[in-house]
Each structure stands twice: as structure tokens, then as C-alpha cells.
N, C-alpha and C. Protein backbone atom coordinates (compact mmCIF):
# COMPACT_ATOMS: atom_id res chain seq x y z
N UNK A 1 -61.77 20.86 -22.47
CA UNK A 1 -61.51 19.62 -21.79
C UNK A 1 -60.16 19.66 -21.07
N UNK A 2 -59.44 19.87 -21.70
CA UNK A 2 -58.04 20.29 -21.05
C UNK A 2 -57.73 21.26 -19.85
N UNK A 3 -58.52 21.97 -20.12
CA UNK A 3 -58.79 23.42 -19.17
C UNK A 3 -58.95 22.50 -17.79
N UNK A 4 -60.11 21.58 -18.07
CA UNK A 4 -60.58 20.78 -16.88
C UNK A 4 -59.62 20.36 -15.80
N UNK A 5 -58.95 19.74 -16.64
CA UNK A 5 -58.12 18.72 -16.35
C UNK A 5 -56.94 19.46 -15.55
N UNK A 6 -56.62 20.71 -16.15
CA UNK A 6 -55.43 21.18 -15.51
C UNK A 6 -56.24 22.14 -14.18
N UNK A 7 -57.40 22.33 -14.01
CA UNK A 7 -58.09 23.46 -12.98
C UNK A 7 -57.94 21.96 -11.64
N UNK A 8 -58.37 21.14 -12.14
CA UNK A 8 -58.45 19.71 -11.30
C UNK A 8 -57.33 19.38 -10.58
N UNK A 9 -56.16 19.54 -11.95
CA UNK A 9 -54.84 19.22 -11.41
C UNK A 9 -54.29 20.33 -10.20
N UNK A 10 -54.33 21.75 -10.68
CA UNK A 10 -53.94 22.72 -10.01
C UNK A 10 -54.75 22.38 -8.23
N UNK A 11 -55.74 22.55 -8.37
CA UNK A 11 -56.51 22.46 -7.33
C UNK A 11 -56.21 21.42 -6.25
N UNK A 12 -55.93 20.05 -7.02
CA UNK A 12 -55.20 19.07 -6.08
C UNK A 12 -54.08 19.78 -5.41
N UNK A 13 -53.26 19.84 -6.15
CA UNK A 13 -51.77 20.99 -6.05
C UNK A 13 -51.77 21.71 -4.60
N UNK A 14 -52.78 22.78 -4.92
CA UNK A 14 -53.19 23.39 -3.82
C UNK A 14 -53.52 22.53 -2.59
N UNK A 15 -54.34 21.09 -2.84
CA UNK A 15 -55.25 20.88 -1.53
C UNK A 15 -53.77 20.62 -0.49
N UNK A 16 -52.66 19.49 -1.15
CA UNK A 16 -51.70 19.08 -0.87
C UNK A 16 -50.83 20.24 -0.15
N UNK A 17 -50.59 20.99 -1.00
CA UNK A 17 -49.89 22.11 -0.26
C UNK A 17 -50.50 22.62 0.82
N UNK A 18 -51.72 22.62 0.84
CA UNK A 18 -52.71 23.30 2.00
C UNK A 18 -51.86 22.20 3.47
N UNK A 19 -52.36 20.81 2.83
CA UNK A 19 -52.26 19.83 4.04
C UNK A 19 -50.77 20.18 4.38
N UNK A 20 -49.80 19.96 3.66
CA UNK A 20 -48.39 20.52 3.92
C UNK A 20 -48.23 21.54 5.17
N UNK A 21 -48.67 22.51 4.34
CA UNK A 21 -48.46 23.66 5.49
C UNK A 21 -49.50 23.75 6.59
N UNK A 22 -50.15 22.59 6.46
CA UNK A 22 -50.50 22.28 8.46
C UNK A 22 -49.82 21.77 9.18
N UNK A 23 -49.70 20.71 8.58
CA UNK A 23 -48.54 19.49 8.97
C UNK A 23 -47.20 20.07 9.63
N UNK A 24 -47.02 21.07 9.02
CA UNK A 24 -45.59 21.67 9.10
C UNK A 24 -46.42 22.58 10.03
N UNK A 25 -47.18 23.40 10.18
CA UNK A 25 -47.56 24.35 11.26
C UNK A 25 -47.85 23.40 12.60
N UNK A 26 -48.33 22.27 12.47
CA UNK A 26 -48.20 21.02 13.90
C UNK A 26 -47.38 20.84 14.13
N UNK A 27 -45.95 19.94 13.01
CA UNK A 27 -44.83 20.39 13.70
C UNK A 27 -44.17 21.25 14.32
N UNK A 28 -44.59 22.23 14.09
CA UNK A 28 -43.95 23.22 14.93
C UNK A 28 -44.25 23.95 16.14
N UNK A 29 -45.75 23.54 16.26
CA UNK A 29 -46.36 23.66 17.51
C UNK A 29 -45.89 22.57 18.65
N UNK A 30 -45.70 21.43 18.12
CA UNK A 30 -45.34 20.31 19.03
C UNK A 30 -43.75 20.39 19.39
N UNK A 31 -43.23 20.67 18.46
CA UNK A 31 -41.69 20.95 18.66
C UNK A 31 -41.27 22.32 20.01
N UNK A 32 -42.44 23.01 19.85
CA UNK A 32 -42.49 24.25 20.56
C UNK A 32 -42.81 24.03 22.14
N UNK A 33 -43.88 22.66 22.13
CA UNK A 33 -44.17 22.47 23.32
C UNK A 33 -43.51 21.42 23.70
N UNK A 34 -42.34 20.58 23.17
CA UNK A 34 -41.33 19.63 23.91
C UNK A 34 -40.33 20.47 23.94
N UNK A 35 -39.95 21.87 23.38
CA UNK A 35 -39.06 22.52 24.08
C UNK A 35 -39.50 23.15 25.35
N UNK A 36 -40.74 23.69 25.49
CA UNK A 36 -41.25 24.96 26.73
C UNK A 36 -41.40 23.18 28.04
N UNK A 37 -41.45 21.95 27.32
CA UNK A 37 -41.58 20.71 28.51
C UNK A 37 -40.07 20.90 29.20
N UNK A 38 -39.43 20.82 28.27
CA UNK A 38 -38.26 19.96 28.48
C UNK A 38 -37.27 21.25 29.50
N UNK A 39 -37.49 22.43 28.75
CA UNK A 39 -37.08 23.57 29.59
C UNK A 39 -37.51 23.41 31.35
N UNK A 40 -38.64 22.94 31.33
CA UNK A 40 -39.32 22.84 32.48
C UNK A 40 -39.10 21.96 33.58
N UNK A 41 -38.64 20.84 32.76
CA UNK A 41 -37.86 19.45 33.32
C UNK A 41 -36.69 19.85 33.67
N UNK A 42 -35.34 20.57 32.75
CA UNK A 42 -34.35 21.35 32.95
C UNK A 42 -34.26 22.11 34.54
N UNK A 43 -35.46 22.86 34.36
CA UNK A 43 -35.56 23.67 35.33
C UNK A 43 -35.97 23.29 36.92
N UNK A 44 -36.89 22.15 36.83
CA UNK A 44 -36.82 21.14 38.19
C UNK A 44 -35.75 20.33 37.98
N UNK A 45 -35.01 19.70 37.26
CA UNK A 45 -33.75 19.02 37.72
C UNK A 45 -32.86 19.98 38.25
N UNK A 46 -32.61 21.34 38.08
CA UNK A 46 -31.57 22.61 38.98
C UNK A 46 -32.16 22.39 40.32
N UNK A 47 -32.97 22.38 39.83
CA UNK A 47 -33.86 22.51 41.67
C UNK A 47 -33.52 21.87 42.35
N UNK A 48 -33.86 20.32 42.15
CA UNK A 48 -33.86 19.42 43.21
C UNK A 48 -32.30 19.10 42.93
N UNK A 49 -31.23 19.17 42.11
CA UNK A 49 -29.88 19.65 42.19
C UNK A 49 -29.71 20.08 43.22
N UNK A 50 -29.98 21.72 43.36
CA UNK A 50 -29.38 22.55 44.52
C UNK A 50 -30.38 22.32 45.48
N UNK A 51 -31.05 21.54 45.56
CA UNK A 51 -31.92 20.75 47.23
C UNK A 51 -30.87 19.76 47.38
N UNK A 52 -30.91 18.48 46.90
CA UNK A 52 -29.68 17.76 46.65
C UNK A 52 -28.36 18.25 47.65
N UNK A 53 -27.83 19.22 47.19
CA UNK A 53 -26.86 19.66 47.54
C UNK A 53 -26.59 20.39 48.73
N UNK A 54 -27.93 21.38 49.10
CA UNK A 54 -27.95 22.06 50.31
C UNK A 54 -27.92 21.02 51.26
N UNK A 55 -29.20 20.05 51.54
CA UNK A 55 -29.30 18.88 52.04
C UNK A 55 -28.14 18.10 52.29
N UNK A 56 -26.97 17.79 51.22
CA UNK A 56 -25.60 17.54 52.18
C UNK A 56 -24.80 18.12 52.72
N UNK A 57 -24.99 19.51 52.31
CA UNK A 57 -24.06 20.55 53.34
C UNK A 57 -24.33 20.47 54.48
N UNK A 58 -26.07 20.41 55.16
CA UNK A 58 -26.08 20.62 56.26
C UNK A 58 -25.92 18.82 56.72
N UNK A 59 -26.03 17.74 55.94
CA UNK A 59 -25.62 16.69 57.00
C UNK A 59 -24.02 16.27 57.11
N UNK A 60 -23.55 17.00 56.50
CA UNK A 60 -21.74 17.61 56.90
C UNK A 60 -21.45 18.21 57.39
N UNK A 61 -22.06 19.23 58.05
CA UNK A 61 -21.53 20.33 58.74
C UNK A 61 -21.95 20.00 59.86
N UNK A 62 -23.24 19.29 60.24
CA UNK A 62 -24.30 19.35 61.34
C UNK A 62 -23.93 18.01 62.06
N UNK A 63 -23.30 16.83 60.81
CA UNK A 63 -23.55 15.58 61.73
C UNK A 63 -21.78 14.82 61.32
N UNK A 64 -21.04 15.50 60.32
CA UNK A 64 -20.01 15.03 60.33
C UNK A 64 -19.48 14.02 59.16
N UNK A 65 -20.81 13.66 58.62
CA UNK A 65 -20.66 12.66 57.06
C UNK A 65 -19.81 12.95 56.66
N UNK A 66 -19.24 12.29 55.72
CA UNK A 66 -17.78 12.86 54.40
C UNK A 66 -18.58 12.27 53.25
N UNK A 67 -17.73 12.81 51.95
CA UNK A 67 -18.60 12.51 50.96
C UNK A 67 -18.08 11.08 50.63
N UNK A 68 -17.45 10.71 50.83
CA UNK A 68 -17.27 9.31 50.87
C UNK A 68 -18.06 8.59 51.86
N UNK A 69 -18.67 8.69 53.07
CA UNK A 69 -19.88 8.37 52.93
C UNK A 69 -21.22 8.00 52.31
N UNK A 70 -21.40 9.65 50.98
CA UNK A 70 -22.13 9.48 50.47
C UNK A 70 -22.11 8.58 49.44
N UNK A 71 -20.84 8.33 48.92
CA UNK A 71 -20.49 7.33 47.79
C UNK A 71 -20.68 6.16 47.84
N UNK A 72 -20.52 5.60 48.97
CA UNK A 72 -20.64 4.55 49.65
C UNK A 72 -22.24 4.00 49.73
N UNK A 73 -23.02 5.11 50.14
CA UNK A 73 -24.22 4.80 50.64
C UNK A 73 -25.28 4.60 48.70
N UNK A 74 -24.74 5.21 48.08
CA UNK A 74 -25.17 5.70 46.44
C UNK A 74 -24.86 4.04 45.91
N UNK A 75 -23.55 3.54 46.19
CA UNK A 75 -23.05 2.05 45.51
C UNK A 75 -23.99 1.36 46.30
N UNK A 76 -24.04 1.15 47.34
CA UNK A 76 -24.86 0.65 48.19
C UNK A 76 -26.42 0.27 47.53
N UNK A 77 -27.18 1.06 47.47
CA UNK A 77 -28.68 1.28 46.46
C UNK A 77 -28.39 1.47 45.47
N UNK A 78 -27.50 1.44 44.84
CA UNK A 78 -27.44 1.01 43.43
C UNK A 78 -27.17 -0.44 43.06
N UNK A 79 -26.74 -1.15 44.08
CA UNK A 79 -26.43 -2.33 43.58
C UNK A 79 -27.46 -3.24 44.72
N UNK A 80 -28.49 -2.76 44.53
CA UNK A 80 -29.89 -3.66 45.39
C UNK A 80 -30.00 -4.21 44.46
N UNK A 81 -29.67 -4.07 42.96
CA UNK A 81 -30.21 -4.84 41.85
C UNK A 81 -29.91 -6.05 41.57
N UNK A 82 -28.35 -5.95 41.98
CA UNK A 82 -27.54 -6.63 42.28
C UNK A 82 -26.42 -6.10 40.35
N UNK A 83 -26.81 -4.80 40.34
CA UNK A 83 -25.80 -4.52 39.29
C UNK A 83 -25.64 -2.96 39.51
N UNK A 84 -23.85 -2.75 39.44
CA UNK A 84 -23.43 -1.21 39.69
C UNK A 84 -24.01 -0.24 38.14
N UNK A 85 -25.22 -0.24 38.09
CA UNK A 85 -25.59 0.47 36.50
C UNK A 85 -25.98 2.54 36.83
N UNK A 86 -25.98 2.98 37.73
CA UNK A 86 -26.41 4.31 38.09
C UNK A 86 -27.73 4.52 38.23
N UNK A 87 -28.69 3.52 38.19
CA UNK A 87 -29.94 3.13 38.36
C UNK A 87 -30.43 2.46 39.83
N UNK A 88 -31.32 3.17 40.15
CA UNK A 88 -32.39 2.96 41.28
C UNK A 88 -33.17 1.95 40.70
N UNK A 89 -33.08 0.66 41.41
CA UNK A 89 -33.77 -0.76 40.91
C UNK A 89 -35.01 -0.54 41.52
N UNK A 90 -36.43 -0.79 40.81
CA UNK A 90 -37.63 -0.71 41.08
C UNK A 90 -37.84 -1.68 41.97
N UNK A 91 -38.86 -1.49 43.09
CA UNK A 91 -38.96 -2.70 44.18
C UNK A 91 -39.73 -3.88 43.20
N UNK A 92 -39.38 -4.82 43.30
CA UNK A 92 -40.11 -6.09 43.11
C UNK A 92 -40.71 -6.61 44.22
N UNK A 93 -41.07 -6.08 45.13
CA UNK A 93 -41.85 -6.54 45.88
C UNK A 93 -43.68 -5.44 45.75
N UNK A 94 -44.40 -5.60 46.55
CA UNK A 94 -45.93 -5.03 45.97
C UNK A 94 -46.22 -4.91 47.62
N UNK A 95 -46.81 -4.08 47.94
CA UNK A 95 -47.22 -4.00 49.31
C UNK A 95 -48.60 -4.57 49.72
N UNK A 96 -48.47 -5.01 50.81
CA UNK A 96 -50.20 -6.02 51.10
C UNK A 96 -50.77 -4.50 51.88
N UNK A 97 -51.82 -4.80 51.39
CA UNK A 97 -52.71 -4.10 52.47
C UNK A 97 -52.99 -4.56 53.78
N UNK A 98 -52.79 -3.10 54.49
CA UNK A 98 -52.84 -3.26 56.24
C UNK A 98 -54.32 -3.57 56.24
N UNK A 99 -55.05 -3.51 55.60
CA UNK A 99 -56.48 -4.10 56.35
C UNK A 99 -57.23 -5.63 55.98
N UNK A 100 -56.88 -6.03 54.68
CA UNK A 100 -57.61 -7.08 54.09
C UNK A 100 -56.39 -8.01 53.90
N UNK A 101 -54.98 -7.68 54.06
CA UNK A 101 -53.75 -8.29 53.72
C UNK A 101 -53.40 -8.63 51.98
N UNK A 102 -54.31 -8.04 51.30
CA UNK A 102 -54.04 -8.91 49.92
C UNK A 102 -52.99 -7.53 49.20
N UNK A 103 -52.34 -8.05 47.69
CA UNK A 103 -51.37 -7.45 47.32
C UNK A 103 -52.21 -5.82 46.89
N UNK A 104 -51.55 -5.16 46.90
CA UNK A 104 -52.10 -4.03 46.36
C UNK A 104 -51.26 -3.78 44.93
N UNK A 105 -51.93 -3.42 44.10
CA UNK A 105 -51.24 -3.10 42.44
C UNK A 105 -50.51 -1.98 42.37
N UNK A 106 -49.50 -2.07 41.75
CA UNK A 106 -48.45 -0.63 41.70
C UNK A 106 -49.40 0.09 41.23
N UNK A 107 -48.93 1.81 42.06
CA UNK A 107 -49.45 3.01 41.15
C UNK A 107 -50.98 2.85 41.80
N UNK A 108 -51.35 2.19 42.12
CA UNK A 108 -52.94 2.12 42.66
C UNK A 108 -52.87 3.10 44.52
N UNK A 109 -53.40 3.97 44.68
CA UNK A 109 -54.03 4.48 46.03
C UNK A 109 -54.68 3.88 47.11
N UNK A 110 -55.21 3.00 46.46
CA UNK A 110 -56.41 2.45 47.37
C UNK A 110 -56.53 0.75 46.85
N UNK A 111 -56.78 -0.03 47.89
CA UNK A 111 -56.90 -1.54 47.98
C UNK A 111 -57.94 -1.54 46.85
N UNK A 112 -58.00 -2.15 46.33
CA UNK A 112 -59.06 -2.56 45.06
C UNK A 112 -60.29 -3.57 45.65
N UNK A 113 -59.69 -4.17 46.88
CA UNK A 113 -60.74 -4.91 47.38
C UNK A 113 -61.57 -4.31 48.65
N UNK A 114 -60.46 -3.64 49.16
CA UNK A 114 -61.45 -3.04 50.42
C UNK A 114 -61.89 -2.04 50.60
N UNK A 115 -61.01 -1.19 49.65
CA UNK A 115 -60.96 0.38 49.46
C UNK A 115 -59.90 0.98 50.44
N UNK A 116 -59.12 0.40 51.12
CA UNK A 116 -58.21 0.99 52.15
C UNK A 116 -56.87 1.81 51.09
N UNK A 117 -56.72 2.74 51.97
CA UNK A 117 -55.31 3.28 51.64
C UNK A 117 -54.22 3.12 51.47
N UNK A 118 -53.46 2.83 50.28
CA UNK A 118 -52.08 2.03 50.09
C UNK A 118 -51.01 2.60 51.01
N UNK A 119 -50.58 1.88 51.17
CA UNK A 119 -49.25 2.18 52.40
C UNK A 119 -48.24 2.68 51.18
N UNK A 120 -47.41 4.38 51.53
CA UNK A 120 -46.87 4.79 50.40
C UNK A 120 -45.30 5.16 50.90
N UNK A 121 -44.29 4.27 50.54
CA UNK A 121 -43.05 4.56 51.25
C UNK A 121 -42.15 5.94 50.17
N UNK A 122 -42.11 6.87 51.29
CA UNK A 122 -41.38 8.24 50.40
C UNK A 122 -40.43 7.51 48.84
N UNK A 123 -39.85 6.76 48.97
CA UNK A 123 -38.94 6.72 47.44
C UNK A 123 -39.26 5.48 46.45
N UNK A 124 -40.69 5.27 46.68
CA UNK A 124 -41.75 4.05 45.86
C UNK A 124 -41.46 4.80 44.74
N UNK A 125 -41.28 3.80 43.54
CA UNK A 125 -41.07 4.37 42.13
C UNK A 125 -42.14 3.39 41.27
């Protein structure tokens, strides 16, 4: 009877440990793939960094800007919010559709009512 009891016990033992060392083998798969993300994110923020940057060399060299210009123009859209926070304020406004005039829903492609094509301004967030 005892025998039972402890083959039962052991066996739980085991199932637990089993689940353990999945658990811990998921963690570490997931940990593995928010590093190989985040590397990746790393690696397009250099990018568009040194785009960033080429991009004002040539409108300094080519057209004469100073970077106080650029500082200027950065406080400028930063404070559409009407607060200096280092944040690009999301439009609160929604664009109508050019064909039926009604609002179109953020993040949506296409008019929901007419099917027309959302009007998409390059720095829509």
C-alpha cells in the first residue's frame, strides 16, 4: 500500500518537473525571439538614423538650412499638441472620403461605405 502511494507520489514529481522543463524551454524560446525582434528593430532604427542624417546633409549643402533650422522646425511639430513632450501628436482629425464624403476609420484602406480608397498622407500615424 505504501509502495502505491509513493510510485503515485514520485510520478506526480515527475509530471511537474516534466511541465517545468517546458515552461522553462518556452521561456526561452520566446526570450530568444524578443531578442532576434528587438535586434531587428535595433537594426532598422541605424537605418533610418543614417537616412535621417544623409537626408540633412544634402538639404545643407544643396539648399543652405542650418541645424537650427532643423530645431526649430522639430519644436514646431512637436508642439501641434500643444505640449513640448518629444512626441509626434496623432492627428485628431479622420479623413472624409473623396467620393461619398463620409469619415473614413483610422488604419482602414478603403471607405467602408463605398469601397473607395483612403486618401493616405506620407506621415499618418
Amino acid at each position: 500500500m505504501f509502495e502505491g502511494l509513493f510510485i503515485a507520489g514520485a510520478a506526480q514529481q515527475m509530471a511537474r518537473a516534466n511541465q517545468a522543463q517546458l515552461a522553462g524551454e518556452t521561456a526561452a524560446r520566446t526570450a530568444a525571439d524578443v531578442r532576434t525582434q528587438n535586434e531587428s528593430i535595433q537594426f532598422d532604427l541605424e537605418k533610418l538614423f543614417m537616412i535621417t542624417e544623409a537626408l540633412w546633409s544634402i538639404l545643407k549643402e544643396r539648399h543652405g538650412y542650418t541645424d537650427e533650422h532643423l530645431v526649430q522646425m522639430m519644436q514646431t511639430i512637436d508642439a501641434r499638441d500643444g505640449k513640448l513632450d518629444g512626441k509626434v501628436a496623432k492627428s485628431a482629425t479622420r479623413p472624409a472620403c473623396p467620393q461619398c464624403g463620409r469619415t473614413i476609420i483610422r488604419r482602414q484602406t478603403r471607405c467602408l461605405y463605398c469601397g473607395t480608397d483612403a486618401p493616405q498622407a506620407p506621415f499618418d500615424r
